[in-house]
PDB file of N, CA and C in Angstrom:
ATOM      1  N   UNK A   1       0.816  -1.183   0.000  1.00  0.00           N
ATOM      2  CA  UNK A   1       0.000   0.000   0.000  1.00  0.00           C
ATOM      3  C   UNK A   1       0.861   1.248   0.000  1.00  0.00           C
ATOM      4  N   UNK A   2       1.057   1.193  -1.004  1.00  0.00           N
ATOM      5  CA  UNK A   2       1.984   2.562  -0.988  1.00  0.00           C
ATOM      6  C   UNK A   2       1.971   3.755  -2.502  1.00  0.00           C
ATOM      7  N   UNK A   3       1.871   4.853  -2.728  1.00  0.00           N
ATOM      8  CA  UNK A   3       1.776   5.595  -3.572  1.00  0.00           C
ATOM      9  C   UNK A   3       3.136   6.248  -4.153  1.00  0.00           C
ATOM     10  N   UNK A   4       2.987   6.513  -4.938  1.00  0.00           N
ATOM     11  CA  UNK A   4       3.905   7.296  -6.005  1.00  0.00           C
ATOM     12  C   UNK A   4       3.567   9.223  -5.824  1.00  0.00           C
ATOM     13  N   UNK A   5       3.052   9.091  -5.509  1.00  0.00           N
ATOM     14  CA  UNK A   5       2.235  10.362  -5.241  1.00  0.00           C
ATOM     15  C   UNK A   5       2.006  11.198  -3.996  1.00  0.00           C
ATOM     16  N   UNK A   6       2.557  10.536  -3.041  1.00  0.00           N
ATOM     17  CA  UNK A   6       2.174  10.736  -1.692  1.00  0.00           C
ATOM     18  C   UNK A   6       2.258  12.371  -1.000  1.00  0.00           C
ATOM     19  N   UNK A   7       1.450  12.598  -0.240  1.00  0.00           N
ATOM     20  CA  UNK A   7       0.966  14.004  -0.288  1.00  0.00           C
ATOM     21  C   UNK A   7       2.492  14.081   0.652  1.00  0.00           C
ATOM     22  N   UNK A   8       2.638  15.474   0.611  1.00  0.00           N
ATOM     23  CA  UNK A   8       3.631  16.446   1.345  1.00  0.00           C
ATOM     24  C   UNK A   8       3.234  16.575   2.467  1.00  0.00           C
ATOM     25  N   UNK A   9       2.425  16.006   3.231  1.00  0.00           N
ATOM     26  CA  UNK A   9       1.746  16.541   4.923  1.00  0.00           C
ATOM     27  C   UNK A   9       2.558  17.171   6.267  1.00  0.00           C
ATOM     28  N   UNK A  10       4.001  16.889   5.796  1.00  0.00           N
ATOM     29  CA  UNK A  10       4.968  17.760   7.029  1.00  0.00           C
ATOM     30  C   UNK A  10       4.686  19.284   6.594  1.00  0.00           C
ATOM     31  N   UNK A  11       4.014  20.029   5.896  1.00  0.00           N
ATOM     32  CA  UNK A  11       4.074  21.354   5.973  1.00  0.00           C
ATOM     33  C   UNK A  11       2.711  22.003   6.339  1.00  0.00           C
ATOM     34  N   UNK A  12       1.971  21.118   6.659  1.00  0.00           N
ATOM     35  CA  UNK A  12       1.095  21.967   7.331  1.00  0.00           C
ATOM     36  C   UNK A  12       0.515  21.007   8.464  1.00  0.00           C
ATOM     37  N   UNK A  13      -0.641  21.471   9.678  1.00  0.00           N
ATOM     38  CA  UNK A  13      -1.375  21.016  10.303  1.00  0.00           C
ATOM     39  C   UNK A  13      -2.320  19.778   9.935  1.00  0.00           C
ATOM     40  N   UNK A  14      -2.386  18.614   9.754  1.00  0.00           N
ATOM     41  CA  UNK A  14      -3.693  18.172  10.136  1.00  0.00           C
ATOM     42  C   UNK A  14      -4.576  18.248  10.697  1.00  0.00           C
ATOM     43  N   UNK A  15      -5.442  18.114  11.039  1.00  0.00           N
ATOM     44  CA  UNK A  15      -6.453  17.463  12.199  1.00  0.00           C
ATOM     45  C   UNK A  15      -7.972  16.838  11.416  1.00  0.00           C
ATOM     46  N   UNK A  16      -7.726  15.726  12.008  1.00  0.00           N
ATOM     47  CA  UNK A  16      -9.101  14.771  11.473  1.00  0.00           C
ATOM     48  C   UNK A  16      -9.613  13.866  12.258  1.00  0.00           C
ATOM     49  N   UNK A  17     -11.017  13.622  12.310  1.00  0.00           N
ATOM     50  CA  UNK A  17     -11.673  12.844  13.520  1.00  0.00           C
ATOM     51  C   UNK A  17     -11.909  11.649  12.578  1.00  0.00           C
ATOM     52  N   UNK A  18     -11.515  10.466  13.367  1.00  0.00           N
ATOM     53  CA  UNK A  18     -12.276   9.606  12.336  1.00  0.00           C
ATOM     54  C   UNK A  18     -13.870   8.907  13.623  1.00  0.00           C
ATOM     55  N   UNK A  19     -14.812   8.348  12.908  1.00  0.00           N
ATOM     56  CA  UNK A  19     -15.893   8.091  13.458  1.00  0.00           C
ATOM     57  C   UNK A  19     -16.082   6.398  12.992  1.00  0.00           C
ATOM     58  N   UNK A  20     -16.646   5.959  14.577  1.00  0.00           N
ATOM     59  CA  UNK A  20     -16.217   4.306  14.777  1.00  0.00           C
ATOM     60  C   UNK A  20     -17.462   3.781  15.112  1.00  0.00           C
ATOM     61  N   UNK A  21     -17.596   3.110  14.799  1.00  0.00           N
ATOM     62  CA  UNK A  21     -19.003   1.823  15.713  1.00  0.00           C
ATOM     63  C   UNK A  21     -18.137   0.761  16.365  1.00  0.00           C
ATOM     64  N   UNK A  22     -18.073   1.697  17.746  1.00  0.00           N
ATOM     65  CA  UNK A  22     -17.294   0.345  18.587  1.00  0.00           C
ATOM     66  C   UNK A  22     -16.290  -0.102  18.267  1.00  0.00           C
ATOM     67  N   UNK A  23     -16.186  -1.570  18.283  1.00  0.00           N
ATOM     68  CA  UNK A  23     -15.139  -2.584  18.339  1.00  0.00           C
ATOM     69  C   UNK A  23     -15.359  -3.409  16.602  1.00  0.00           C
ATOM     70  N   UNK A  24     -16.209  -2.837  15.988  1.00  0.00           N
ATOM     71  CA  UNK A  24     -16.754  -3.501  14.862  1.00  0.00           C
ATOM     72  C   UNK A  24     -15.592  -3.837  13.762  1.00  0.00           C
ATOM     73  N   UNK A  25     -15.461  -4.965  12.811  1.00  0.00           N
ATOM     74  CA  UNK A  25     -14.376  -5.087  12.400  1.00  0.00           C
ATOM     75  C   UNK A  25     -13.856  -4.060  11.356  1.00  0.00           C
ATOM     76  N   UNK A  26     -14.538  -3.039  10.394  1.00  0.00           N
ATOM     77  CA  UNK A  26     -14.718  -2.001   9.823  1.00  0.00           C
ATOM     78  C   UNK A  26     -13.868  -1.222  10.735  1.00  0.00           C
ATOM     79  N   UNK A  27     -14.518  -0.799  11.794  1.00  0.00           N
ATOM     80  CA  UNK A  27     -14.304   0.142  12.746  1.00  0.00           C
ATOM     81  C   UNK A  27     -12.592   0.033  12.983  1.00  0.00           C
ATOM     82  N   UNK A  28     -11.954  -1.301  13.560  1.00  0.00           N
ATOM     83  CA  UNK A  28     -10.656  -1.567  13.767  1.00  0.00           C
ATOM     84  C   UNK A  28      -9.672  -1.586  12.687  1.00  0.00           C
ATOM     85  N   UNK A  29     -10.382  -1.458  11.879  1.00  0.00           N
ATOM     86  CA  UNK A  29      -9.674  -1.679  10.776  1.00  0.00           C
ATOM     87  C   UNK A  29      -9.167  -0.165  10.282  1.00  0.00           C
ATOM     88  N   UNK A  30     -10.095   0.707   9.985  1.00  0.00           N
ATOM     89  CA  UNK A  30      -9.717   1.921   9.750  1.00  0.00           C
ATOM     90  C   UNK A  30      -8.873   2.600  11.224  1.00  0.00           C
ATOM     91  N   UNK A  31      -9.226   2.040  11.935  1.00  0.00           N
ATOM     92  CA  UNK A  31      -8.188   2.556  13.164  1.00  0.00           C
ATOM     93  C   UNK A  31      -6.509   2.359  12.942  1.00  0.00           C
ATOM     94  N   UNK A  32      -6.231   0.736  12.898  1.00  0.00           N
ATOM     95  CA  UNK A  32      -5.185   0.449  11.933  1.00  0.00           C
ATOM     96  C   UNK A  32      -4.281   1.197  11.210  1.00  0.00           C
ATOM     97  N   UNK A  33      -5.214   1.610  10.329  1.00  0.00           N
ATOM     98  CA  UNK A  33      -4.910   1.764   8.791  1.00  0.00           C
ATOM     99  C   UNK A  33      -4.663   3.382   9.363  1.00  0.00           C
ATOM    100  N   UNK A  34      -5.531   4.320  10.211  1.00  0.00           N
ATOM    101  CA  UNK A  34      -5.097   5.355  10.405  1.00  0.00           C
ATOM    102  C   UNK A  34      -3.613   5.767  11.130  1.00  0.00           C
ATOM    103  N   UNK A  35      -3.793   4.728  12.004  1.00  0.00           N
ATOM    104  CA  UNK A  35      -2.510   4.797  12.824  1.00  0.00           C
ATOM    105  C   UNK A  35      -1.116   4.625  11.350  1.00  0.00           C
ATOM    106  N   UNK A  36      -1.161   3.496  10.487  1.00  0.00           N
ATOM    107  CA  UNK A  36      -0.469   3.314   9.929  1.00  0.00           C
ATOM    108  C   UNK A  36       0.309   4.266   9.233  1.00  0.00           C
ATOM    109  N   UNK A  37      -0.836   5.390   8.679  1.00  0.00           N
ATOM    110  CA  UNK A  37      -0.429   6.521   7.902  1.00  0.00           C
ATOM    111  C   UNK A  37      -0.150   7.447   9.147  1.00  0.00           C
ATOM    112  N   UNK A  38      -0.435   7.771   9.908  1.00  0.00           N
ATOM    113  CA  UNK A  38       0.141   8.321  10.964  1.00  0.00           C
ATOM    114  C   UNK A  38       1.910   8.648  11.239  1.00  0.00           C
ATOM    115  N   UNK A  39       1.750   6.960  11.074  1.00  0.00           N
ATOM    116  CA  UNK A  39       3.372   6.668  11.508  1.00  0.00           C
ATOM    117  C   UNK A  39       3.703   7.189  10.363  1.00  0.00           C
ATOM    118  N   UNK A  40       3.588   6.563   9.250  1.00  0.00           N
ATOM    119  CA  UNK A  40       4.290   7.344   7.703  1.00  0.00           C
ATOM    120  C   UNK A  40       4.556   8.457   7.821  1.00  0.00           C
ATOM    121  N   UNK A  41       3.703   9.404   8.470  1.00  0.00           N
ATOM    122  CA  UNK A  41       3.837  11.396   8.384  1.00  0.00           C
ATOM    123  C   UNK A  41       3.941  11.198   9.687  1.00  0.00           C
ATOM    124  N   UNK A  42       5.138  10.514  10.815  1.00  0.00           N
ATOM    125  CA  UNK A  42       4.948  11.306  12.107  1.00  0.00           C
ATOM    126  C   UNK A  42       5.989  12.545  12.037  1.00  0.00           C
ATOM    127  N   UNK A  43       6.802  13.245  11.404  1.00  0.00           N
ATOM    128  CA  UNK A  43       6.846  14.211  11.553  1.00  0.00           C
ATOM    129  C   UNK A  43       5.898  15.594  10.899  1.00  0.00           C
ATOM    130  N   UNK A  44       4.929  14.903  10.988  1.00  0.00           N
ATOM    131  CA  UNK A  44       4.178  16.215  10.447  1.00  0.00           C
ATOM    132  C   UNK A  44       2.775  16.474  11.657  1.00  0.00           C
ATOM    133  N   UNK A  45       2.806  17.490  11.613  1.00  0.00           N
ATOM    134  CA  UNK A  45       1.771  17.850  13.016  1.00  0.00           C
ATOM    135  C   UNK A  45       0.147  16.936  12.520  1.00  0.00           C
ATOM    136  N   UNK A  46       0.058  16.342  13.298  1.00  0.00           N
ATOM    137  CA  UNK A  46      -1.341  15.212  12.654  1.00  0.00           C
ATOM    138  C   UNK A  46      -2.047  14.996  14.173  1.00  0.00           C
ATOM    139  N   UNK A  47      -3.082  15.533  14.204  1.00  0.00           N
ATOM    140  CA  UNK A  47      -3.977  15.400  15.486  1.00  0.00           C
ATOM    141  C   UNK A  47      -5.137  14.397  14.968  1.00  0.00           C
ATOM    142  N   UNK A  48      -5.495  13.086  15.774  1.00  0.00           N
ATOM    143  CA  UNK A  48      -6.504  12.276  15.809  1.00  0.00           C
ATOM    144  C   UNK A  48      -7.389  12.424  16.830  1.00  0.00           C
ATOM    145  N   UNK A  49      -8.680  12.902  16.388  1.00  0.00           N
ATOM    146  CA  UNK A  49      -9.664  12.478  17.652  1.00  0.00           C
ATOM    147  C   UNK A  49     -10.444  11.318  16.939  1.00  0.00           C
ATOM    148  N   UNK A  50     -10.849  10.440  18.035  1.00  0.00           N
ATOM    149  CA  UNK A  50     -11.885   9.133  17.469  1.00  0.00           C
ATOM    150  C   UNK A  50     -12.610   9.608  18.404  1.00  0.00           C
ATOM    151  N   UNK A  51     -14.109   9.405  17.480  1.00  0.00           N
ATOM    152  CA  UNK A  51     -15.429   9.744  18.042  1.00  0.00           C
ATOM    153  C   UNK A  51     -15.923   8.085  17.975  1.00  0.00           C
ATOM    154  N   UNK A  52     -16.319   7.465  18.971  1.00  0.00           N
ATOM    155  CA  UNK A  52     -17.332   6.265  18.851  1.00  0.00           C
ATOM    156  C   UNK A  52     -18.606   6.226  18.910  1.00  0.00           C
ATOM    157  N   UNK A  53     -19.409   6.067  18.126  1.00  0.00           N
ATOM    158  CA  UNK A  53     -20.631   6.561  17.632  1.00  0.00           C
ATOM    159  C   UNK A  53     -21.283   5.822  19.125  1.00  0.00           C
ATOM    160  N   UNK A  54     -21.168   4.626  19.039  1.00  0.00           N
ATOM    161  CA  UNK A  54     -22.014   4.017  20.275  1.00  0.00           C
ATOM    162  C   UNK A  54     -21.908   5.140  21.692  1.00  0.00           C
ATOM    163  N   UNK A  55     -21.023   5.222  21.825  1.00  0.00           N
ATOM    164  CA  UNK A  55     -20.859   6.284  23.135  1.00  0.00           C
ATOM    165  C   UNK A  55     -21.153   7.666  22.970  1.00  0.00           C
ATOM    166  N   UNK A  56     -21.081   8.747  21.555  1.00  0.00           N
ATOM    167  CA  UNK A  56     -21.606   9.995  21.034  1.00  0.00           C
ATOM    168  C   UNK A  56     -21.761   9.951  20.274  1.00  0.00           C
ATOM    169  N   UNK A  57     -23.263   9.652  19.743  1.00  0.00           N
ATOM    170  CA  UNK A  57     -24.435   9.503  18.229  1.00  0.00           C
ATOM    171  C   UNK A  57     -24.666  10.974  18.399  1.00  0.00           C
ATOM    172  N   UNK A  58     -24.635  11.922  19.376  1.00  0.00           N
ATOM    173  CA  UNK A  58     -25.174  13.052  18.882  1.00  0.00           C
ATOM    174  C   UNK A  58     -24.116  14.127  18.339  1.00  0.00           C
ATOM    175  N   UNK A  59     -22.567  13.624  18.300  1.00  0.00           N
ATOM    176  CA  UNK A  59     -21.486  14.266  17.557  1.00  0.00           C
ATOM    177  C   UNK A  59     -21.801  13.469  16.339  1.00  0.00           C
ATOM    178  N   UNK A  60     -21.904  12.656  15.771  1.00  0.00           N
ATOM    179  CA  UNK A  60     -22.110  12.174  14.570  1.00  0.00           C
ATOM    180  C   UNK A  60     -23.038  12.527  13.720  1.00  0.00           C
ATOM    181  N   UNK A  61     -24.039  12.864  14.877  1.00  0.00           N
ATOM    182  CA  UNK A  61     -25.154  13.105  14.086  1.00  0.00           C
ATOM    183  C   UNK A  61     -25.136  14.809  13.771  1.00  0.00           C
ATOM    184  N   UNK A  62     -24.407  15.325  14.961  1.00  0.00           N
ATOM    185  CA  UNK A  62     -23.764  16.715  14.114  1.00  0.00           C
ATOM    186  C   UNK A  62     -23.006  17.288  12.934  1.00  0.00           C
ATOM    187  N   UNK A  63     -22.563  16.080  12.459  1.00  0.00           N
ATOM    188  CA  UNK A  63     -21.531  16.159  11.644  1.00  0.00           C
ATOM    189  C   UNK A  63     -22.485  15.590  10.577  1.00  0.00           C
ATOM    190  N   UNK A  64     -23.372  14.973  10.408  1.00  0.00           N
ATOM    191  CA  UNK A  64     -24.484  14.410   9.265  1.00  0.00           C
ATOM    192  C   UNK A  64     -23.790  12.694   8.914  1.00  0.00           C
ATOM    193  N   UNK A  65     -23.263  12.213   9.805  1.00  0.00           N
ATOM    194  CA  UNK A  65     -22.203  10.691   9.995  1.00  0.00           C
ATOM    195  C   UNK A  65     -23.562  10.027  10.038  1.00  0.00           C
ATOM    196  N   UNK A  66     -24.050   9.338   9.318  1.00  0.00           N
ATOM    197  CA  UNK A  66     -24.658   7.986   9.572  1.00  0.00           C
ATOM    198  C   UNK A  66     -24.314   6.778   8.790  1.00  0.00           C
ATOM    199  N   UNK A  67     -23.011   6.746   8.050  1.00  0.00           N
ATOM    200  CA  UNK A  67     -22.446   5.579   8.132  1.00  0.00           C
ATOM    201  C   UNK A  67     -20.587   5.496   8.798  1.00  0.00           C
ATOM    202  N   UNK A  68     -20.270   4.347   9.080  1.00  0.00           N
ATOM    203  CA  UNK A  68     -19.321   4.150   9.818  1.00  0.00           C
ATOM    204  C   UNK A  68     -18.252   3.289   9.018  1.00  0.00           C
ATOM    205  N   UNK A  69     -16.894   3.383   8.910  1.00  0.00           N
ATOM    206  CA  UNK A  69     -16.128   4.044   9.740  1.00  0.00           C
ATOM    207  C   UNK A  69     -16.406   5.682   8.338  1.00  0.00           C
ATOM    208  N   UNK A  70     -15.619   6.696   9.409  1.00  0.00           N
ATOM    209  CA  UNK A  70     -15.768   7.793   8.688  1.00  0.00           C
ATOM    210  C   UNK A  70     -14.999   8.816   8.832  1.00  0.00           C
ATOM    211  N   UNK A  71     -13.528   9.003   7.509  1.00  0.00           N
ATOM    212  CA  UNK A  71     -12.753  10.163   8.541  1.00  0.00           C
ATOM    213  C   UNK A  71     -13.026  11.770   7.798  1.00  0.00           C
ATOM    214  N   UNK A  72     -12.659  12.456   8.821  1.00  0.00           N
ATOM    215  CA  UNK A  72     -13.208  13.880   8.232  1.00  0.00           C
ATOM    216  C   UNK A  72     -12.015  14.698   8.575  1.00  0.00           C
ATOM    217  N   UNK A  73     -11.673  15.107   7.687  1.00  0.00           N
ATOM    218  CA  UNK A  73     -10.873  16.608   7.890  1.00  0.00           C
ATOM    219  C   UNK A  73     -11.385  17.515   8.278  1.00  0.00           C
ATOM    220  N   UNK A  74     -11.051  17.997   9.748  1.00  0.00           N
ATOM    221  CA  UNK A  74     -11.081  19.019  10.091  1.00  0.00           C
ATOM    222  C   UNK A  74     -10.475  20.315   9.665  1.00  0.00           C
ATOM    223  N   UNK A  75      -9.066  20.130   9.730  1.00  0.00           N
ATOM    224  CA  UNK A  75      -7.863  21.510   8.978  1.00  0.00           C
ATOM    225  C   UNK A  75      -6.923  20.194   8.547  1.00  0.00           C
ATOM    226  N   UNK A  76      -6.620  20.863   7.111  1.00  0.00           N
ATOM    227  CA  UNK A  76      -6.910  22.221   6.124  1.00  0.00           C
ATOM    228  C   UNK A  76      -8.535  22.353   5.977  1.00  0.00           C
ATOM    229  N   UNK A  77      -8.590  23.596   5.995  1.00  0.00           N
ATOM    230  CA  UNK A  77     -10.136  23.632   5.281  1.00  0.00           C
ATOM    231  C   UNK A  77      -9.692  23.730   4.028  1.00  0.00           C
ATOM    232  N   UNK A  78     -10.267  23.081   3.043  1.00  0.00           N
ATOM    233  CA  UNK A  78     -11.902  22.948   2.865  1.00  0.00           C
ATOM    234  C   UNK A  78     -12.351  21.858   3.462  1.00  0.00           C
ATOM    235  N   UNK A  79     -11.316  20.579   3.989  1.00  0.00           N
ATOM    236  CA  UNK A  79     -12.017  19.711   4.896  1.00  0.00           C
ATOM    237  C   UNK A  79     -12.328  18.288   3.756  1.00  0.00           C
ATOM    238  N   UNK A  80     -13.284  17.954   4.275  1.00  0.00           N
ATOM    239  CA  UNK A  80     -13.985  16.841   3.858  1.00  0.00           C
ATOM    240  C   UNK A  80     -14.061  15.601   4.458  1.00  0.00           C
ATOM    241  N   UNK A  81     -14.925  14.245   3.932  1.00  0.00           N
ATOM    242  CA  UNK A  81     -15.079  13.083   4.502  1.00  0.00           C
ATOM    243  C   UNK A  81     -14.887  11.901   2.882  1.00  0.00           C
ATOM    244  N   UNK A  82     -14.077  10.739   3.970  1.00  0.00           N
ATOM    245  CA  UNK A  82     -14.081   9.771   3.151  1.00  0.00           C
ATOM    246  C   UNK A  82     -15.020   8.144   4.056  1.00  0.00           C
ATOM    247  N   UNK A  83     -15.058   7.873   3.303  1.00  0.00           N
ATOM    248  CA  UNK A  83     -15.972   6.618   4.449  1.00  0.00           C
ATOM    249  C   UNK A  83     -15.603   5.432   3.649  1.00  0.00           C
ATOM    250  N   UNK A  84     -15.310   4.468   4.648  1.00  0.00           N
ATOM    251  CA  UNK A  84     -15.243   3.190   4.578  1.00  0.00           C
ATOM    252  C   UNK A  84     -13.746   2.765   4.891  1.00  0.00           C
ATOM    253  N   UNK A  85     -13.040   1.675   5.686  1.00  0.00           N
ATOM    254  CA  UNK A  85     -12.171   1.378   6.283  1.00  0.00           C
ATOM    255  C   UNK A  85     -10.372   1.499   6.390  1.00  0.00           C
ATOM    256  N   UNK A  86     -10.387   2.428   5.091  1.00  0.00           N
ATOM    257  CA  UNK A  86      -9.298   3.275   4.814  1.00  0.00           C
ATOM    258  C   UNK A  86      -8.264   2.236   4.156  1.00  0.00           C
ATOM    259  N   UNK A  87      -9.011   0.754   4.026  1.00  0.00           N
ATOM    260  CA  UNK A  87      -7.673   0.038   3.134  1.00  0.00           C
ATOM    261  C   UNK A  87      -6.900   0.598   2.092  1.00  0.00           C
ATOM    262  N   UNK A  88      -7.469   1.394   1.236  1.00  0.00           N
ATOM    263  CA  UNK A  88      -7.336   1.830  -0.287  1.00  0.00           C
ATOM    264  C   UNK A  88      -6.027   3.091  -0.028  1.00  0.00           C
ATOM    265  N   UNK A  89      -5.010   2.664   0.007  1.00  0.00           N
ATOM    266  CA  UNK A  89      -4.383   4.163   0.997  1.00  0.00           C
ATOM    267  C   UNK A  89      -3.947   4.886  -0.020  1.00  0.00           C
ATOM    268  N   UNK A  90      -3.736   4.485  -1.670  1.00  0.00           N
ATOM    269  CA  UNK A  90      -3.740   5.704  -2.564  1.00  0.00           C
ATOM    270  C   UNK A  90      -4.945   6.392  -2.380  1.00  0.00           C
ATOM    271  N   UNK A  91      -5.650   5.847  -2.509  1.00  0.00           N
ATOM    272  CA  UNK A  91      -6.962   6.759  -2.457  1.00  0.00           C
ATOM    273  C   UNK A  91      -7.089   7.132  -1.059  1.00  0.00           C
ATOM    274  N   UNK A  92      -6.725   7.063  -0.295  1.00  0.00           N
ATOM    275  CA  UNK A  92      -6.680   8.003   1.116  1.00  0.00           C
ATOM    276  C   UNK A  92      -5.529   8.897   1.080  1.00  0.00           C
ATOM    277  N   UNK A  93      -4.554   8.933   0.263  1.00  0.00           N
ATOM    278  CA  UNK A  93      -3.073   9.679   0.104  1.00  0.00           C
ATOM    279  C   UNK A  93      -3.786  10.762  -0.984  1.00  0.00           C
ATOM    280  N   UNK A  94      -4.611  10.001  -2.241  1.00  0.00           N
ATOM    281  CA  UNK A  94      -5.157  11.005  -3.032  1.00  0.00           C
ATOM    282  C   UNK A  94      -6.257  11.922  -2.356  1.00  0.00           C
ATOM    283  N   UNK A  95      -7.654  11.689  -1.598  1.00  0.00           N
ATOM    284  CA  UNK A  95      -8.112  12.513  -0.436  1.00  0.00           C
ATOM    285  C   UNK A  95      -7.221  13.384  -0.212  1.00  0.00           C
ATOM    286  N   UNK A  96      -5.981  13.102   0.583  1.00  0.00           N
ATOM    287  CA  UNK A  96      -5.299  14.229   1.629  1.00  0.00           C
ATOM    288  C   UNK A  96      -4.803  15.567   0.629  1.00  0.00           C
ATOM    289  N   UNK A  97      -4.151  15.099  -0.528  1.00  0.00           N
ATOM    290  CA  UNK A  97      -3.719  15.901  -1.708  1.00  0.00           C
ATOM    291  C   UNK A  97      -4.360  16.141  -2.153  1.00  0.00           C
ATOM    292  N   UNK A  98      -5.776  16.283  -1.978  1.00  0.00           N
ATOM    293  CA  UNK A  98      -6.912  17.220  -2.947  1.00  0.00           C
ATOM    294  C   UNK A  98      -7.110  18.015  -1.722  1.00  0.00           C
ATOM    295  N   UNK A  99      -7.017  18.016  -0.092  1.00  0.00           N
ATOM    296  CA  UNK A  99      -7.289  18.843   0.813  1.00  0.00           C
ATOM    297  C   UNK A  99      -6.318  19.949   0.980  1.00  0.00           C
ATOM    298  N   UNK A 100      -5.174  19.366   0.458  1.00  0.00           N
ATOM    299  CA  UNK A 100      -3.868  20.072   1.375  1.00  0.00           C
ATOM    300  C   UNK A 100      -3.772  20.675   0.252  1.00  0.00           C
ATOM    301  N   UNK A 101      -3.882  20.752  -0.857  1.00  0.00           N
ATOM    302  CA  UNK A 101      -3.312  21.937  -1.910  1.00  0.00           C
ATOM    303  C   UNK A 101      -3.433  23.456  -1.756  1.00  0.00           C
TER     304      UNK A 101
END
């Protein structure tokens, strides 16, 4: 899982929540997979909050989240959401490089 393309993320801020149902295998999985890219950019400022829907449905439901797993950019704005367990990590590397430009 690796790109040719991979975004530049040491020059600016992250921050992105991803949103979980529990212990569900979806759910662990994008946890994983977040941590994974994590490590890839740990020198770049990258803040994770996990929201677990079972424990706060009414942050999810603030955010218009009714499917799971679900990560959202907070900063950079313009932001955005990708959903579903984050295996695909070009296409989660391509996400970040359409945010961060």
């Amino acid at each position: 899982m690796t790109s040719n393309n991979d975004p530049n993320l040491g020059k600016q801020r992250w921050v992105v929540r991803l949103f979980v149902t529990g212990d569900a295998p979806n759910s662990r999985i994008a946890k994983d997979n977040l941590k994974r890219l994590r490590a890839r950019y740990g020198d770049c400022p990258f803040e994770i909050e996990i929201i677990d829907i079972n424990q706060d449905a009414q942050t999810a439901l603030d955010h218009c989240i009714f499917m799971t797993p679900a990560l959202q950019i907070v900063e950079p704005k313009p932001g955005g959401f990708i959903f579903g367990n984050l295996s695909d990590e070009d296409k989660v590397l391509q996400f970040f490089m359409m945010r961060g430009e």
